[in-house]
Protein backbone atom coordinates (compact mmCIF):
# COMPACT_ATOMS: atom_id res chain seq x y z
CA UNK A 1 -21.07 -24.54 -6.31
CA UNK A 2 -20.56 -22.42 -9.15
CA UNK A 3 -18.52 -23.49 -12.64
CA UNK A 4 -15.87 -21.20 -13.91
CA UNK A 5 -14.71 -21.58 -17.28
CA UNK A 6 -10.95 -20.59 -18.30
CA UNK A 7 -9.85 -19.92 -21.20
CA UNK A 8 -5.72 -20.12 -22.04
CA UNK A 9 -4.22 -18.61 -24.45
CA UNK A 10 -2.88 -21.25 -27.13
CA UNK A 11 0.66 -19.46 -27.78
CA UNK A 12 1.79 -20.03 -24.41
CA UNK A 13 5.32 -21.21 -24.77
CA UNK A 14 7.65 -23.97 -22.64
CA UNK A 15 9.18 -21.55 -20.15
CA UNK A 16 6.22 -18.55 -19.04
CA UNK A 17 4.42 -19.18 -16.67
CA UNK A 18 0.97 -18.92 -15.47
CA UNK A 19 -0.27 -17.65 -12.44
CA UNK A 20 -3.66 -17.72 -11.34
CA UNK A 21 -4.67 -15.23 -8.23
CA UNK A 22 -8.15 -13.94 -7.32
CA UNK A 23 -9.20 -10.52 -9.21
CA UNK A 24 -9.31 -8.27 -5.75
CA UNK A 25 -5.65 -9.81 -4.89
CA UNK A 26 -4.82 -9.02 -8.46
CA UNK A 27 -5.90 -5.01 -8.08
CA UNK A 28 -4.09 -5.08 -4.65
CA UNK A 29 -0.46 -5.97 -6.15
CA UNK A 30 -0.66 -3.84 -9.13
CA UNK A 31 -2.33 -1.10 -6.97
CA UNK A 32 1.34 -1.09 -5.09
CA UNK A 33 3.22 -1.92 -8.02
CA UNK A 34 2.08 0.37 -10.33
CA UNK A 35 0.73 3.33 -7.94
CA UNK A 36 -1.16 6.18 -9.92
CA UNK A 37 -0.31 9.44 -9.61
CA UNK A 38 -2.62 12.42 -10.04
CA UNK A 39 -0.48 15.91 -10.85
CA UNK A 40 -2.16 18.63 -8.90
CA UNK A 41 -3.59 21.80 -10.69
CA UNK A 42 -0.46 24.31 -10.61
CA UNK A 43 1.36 21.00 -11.73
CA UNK A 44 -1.55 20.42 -14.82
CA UNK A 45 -0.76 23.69 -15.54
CA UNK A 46 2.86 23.60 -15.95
CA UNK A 47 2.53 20.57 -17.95
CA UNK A 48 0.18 22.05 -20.92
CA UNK A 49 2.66 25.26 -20.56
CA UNK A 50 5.50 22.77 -21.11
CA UNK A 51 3.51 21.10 -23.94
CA UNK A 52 2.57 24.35 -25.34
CA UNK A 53 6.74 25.61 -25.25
CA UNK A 54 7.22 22.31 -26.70
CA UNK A 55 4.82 22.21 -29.73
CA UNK A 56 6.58 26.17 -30.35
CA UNK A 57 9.96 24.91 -30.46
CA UNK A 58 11.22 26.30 -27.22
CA UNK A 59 13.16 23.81 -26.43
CA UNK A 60 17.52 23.25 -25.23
CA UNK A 61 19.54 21.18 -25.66
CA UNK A 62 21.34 18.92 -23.11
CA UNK A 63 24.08 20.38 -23.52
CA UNK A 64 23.17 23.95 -23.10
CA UNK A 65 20.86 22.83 -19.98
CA UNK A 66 24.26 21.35 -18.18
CA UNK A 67 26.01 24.64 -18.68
CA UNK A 68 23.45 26.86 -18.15
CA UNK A 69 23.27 25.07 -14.43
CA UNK A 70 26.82 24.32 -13.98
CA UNK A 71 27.46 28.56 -14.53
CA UNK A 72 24.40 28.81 -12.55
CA UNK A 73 26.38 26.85 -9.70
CA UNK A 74 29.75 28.82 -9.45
């Protein structure tokens, strides 16, 4: 039998709690919790361009964006 050692965290306060799970359970619920996403090329491409338009100034407002689509919708 092996020993494991824990350490706590002194700060822990009245009302958090603890929980203690193994580490591949652990990966498992944040791996559907948190799922990662991985933007395909075209959309790594539009992202730098949108960076790039961003870092330029090319930007709208809210405003203008809601009536450029609501004209855009008659």
């Amino acid at each position: 039998m092996t020993t494991v050692t824990l350490t706590m965290p002194k700060p822990l306060r009245a009302n958090d709690d603890l929980v203690v799970i193994p580490r591949k359970e652990y990966e498992s619920l944040k791996a559907r919790a948190v799922p990662e996403y991985t933007p395909t090329a075209a959309e790594r491409r539009a992202i730098a361009r949108a960076r790039k338009n961003f870092a330029a100034g090319k930007t709208i407002s809210l405003a203008q964006l809601k009536d450029d689509l609501a004209r855009r919708g008659r």
